[in-house]
N, C-alpha and C. Protein backbone atom coordinates (compact mmCIF):
# COMPACT_ATOMS: atom_id res chain seq x y z
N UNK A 1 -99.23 -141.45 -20.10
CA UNK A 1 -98.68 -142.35 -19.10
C UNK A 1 -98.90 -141.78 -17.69
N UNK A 2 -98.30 -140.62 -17.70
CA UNK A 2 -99.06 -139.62 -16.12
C UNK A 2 -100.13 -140.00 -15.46
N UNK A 3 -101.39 -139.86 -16.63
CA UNK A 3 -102.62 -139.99 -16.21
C UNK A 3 -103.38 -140.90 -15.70
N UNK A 4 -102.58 -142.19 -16.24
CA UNK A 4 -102.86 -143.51 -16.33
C UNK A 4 -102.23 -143.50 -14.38
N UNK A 5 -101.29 -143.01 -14.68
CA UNK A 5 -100.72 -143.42 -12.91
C UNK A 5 -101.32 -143.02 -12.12
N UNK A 6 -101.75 -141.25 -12.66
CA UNK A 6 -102.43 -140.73 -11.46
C UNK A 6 -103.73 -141.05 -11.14
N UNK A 7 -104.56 -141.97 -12.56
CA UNK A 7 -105.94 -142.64 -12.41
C UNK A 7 -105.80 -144.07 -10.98
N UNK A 8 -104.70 -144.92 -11.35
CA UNK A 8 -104.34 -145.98 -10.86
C UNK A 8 -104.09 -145.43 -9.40
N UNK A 9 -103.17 -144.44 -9.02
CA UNK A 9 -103.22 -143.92 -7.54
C UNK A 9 -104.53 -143.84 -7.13
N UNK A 10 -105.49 -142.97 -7.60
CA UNK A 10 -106.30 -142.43 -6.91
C UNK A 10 -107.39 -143.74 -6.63
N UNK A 11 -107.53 -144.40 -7.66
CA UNK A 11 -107.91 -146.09 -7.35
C UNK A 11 -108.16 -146.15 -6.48
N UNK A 12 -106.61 -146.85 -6.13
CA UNK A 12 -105.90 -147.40 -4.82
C UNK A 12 -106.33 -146.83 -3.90
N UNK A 13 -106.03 -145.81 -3.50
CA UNK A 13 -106.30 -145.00 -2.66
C UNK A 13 -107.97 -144.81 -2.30
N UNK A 14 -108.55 -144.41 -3.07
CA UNK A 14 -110.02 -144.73 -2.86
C UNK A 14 -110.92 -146.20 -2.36
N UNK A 15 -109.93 -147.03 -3.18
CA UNK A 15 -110.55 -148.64 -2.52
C UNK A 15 -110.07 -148.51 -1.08
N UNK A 16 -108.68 -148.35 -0.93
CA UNK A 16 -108.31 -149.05 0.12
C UNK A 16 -109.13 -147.85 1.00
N UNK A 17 -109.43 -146.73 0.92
CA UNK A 17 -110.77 -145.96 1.90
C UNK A 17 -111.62 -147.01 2.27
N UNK A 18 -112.05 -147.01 1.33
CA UNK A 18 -113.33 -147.89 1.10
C UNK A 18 -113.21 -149.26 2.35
N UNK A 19 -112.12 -149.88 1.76
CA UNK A 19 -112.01 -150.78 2.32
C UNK A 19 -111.56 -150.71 3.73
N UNK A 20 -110.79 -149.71 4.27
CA UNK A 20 -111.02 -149.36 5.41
C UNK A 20 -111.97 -149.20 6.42
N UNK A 21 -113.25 -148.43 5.93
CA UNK A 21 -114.22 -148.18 6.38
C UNK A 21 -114.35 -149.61 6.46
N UNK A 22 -114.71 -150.86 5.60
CA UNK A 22 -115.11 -151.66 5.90
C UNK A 22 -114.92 -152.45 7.46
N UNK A 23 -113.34 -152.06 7.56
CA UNK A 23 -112.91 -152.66 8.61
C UNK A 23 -113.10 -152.26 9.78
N UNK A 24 -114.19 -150.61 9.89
CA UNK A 24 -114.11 -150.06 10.87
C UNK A 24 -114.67 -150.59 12.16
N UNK A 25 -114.41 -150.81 13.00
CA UNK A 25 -115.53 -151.07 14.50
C UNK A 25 -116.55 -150.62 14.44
N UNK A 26 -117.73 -151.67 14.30
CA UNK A 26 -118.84 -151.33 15.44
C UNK A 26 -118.68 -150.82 16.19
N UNK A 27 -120.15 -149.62 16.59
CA UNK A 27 -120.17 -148.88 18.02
C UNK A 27 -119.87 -150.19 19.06
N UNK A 28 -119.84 -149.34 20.85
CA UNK A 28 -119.16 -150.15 21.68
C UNK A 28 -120.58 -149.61 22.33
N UNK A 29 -121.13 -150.49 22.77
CA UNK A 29 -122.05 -150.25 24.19
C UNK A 29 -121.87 -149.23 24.94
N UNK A 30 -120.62 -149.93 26.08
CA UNK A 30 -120.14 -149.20 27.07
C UNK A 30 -119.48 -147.40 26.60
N UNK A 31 -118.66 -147.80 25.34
CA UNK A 31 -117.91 -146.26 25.43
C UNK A 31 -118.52 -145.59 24.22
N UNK A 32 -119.44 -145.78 23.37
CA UNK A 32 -120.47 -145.46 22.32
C UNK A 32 -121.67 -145.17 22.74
N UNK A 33 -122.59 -145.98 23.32
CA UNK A 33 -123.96 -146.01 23.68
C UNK A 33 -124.58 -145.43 25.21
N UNK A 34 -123.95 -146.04 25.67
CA UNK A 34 -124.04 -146.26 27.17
C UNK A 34 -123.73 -144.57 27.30
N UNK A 35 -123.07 -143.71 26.93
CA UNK A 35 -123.07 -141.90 27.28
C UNK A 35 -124.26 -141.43 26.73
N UNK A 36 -124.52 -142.08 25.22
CA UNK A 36 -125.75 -141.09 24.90
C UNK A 36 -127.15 -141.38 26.22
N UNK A 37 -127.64 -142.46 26.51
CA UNK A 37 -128.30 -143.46 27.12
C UNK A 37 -128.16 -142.62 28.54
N UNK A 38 -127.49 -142.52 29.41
CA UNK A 38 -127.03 -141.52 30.35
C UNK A 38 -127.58 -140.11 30.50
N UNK A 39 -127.14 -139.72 29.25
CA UNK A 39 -127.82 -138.25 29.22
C UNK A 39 -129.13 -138.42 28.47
N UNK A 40 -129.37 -139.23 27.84
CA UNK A 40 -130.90 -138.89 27.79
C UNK A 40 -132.21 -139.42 27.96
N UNK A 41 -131.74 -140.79 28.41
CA UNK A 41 -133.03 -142.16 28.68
C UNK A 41 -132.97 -142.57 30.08
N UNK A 42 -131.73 -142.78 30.58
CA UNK A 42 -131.31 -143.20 31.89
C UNK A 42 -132.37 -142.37 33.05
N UNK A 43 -132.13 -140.90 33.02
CA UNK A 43 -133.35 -141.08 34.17
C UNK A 43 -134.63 -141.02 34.34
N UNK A 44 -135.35 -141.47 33.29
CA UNK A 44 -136.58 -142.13 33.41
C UNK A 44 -136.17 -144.11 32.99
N UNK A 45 -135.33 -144.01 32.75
CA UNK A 45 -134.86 -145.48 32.17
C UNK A 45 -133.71 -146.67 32.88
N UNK A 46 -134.14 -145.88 34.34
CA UNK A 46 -132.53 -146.32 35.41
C UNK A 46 -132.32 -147.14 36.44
N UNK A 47 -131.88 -146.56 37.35
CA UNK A 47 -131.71 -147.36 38.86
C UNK A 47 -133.02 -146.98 39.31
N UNK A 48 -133.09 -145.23 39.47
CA UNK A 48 -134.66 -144.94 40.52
C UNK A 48 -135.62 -145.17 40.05
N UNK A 49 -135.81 -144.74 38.64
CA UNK A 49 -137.32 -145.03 38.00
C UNK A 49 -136.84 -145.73 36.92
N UNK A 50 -138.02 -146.64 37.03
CA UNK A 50 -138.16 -147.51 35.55
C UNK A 50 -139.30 -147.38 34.47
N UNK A 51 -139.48 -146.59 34.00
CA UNK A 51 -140.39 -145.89 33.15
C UNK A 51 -140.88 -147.16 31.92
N UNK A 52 -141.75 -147.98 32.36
CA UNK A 52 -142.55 -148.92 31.50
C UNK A 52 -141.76 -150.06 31.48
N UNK A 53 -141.19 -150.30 32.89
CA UNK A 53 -140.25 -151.09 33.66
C UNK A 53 -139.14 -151.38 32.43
N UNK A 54 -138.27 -150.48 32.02
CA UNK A 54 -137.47 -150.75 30.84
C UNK A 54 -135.85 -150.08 31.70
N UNK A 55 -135.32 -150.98 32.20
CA UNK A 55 -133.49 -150.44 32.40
C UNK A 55 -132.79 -150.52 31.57
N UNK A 56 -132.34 -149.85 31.16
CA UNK A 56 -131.14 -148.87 30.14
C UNK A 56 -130.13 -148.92 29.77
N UNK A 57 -129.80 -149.27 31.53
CA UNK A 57 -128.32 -149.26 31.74
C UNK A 57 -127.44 -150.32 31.29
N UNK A 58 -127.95 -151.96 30.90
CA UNK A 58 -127.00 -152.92 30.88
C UNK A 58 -127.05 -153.39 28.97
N UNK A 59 -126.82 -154.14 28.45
CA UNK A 59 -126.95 -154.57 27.28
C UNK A 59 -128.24 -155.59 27.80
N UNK A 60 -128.03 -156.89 29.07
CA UNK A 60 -129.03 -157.65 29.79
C UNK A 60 -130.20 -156.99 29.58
N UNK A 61 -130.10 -155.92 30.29
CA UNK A 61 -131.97 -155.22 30.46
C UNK A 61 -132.21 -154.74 29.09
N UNK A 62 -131.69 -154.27 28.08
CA UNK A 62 -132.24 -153.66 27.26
C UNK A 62 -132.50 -154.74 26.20
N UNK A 63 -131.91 -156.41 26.67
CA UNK A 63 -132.42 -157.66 25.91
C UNK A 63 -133.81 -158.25 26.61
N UNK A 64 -133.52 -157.79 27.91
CA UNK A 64 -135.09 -158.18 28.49
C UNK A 64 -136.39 -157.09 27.98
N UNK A 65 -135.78 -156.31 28.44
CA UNK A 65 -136.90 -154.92 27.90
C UNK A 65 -137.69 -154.73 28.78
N UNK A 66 -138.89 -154.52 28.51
CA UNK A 66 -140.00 -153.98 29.92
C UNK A 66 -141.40 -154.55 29.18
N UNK A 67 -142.07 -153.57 29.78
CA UNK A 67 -143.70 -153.72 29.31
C UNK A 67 -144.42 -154.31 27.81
N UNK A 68 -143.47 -153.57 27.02
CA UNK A 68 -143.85 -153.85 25.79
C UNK A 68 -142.67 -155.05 24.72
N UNK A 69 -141.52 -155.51 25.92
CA UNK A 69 -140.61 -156.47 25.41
C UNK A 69 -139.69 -155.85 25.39
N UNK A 70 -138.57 -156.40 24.58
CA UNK A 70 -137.46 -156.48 24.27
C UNK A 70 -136.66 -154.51 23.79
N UNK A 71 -136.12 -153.96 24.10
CA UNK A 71 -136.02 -152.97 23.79
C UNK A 71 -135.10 -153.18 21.87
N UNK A 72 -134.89 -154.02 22.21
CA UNK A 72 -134.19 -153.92 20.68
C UNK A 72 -134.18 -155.63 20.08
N UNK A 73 -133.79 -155.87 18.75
CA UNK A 73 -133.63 -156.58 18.41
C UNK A 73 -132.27 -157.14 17.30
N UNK A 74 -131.32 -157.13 17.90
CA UNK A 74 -130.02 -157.79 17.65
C UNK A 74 -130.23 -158.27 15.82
N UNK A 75 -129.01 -157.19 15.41
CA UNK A 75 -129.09 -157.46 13.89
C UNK A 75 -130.09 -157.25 13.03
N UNK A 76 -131.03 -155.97 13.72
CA UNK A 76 -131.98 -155.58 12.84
C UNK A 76 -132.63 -154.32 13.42
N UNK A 77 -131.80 -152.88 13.35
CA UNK A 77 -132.18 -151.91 13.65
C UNK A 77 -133.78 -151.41 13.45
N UNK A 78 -134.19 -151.79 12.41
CA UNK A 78 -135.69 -151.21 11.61
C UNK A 78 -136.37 -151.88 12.81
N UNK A 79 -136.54 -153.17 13.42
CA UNK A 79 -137.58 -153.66 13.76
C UNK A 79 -137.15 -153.40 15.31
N UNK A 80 -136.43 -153.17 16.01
CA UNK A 80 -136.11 -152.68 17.51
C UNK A 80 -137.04 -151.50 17.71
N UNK A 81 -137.62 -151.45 19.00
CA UNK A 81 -138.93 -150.83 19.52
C UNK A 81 -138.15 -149.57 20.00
N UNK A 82 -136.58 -149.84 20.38
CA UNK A 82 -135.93 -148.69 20.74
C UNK A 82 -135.68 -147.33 19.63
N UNK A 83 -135.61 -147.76 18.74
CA UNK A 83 -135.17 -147.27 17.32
C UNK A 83 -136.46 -146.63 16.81
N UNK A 84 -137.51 -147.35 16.51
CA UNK A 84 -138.99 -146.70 16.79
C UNK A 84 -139.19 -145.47 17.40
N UNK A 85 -139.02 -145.97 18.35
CA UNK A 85 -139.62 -144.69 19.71
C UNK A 85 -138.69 -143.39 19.09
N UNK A 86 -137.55 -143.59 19.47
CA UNK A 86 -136.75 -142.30 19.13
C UNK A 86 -137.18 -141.91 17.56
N UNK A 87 -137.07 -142.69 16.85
CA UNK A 87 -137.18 -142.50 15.52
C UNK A 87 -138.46 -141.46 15.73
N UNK A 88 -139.43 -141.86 15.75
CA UNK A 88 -141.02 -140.87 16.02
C UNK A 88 -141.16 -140.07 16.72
N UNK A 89 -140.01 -140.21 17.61
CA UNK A 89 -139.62 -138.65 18.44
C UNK A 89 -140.87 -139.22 19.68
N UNK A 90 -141.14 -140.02 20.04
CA UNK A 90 -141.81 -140.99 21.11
C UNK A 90 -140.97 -140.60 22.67
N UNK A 91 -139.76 -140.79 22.41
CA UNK A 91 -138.86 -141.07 23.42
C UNK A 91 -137.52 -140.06 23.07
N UNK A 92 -137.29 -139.17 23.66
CA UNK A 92 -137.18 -139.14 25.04
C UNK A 92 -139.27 -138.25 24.86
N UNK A 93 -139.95 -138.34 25.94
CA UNK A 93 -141.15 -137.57 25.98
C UNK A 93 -140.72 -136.08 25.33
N UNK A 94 -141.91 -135.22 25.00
CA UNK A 94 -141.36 -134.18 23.43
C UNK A 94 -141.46 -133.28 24.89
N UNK A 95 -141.58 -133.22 26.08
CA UNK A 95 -141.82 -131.66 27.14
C UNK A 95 -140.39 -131.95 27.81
N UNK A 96 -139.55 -133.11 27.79
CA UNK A 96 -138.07 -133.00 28.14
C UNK A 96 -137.31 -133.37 27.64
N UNK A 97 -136.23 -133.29 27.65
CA UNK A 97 -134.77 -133.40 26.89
C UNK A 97 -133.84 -133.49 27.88
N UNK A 98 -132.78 -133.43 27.26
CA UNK A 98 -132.07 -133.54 25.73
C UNK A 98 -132.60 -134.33 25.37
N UNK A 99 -132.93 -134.42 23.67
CA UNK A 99 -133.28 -135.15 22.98
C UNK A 99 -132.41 -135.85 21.93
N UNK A 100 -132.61 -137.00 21.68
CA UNK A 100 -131.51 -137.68 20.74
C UNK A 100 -131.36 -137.31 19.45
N UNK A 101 -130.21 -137.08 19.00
CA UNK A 101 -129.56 -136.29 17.76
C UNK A 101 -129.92 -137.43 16.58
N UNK A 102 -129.73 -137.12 15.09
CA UNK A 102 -129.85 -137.61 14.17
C UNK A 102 -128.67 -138.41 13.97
N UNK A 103 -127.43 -137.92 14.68
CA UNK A 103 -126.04 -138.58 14.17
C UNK A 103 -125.79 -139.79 15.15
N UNK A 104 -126.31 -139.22 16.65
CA UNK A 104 -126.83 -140.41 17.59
C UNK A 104 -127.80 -141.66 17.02
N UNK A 105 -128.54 -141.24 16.37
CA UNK A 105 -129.86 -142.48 16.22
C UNK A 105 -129.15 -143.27 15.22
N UNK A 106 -128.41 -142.51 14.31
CA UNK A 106 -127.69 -143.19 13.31
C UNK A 106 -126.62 -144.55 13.71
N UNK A 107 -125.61 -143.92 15.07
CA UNK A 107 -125.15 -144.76 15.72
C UNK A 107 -125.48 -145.80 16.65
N UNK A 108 -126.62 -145.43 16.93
CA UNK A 108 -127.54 -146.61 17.92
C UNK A 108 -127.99 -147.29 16.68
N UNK A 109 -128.38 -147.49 15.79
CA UNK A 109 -128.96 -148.48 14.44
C UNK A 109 -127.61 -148.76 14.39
N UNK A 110 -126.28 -148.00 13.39
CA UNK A 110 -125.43 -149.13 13.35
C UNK A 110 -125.07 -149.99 14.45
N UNK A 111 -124.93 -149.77 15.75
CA UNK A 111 -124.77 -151.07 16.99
C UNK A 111 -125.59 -151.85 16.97
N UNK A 112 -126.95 -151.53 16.68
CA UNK A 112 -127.84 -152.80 16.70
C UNK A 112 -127.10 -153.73 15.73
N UNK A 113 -127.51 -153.21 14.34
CA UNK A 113 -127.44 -153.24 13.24
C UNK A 113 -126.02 -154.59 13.23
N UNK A 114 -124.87 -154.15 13.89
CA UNK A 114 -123.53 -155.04 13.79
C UNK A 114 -123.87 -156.52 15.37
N UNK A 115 -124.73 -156.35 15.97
CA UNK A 115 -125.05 -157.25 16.61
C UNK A 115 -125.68 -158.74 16.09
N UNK A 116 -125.27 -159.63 16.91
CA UNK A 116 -125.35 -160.70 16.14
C UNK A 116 -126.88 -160.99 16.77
N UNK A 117 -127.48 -161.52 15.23
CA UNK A 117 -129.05 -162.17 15.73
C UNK A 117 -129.42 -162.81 16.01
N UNK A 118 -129.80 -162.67 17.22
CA UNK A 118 -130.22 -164.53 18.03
C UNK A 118 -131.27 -165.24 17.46
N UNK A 119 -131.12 -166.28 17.24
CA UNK A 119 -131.97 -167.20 17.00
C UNK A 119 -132.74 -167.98 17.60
C-alpha cells in the first residue's frame, strides 16, 4: 500500500513538473533577447553601423531584415537566416566576439520558435 502511494506521489508530482514547464513563458524580446543582441550583434548590427543594412535593435527591423531579408522567421526557428548565421558560427564574424553561447542560441530558437507565424 506504501508503494502504491509513494508511486502515485511521485506521478503527480512529476506530471504536474511537466506540466508546469508547459506553462512556462516564452523568452521576452526586450528582457531575454534584446541583452544577448547588445553584447554581441548590436555593434555591427545598430544605430552607427548597419552591417548588411540589418538593425537589431527592434523586433520591426529584425522583421524587415537587411540585404539578404528578413532576419528571422516567426514560428520557425530552423528556417530564420538569424539562427543560421550563428548556428555556423557565421555571425558574430570568427576574429570578434563575444560570441553567442549554446544556451543563448537555444533561447533565441525557443523565441522564434513561440512566435506566431505570419501568414
Amino acid at each position: 500500500m506504501r508503494m502504491r502511494f509513494h508511486l502515485l506521489l511521485g506521478g503527480l508530482l512529476t506530471g504536474g513538473l511537466a506540466e508546469g514547464m508547459a506553462w512556462a513563458e516564452a523568452p521576452d524580446f526586450q528582457k531575454d533577447i534584446l541583452p544577448i543582441f547588445e553584447e554581441k550583434c548590436i555593434r555591427c548590427h545598430g544605430a552607427k553601423r548597419k552591417g548588411g543594412k540589418l538593425d537589431m535593435r527592434t523586433m520591426e527591423a529584425l522583421h524587415l531584415g537587411g540585404d539578404t531579408g528578413p532576419a528571422l522567421k516567426p514560428g520557425n526557428a530552423k528556417k530564420s537566416l538569424l539562427i543560421e548565421l550563428i548556428h555556423y558560427k557565421e555571425m558574430p564574424p570568427k576574429k570578434e566576439g563575444p560570441f553567442v553561447t549554446a544556451a543563448e542560441l537555444d533561447l533565441m530558437r525557443e523565441w522564434i520558435n513561440a512566435m506566431p507565424e505570419k501568414k
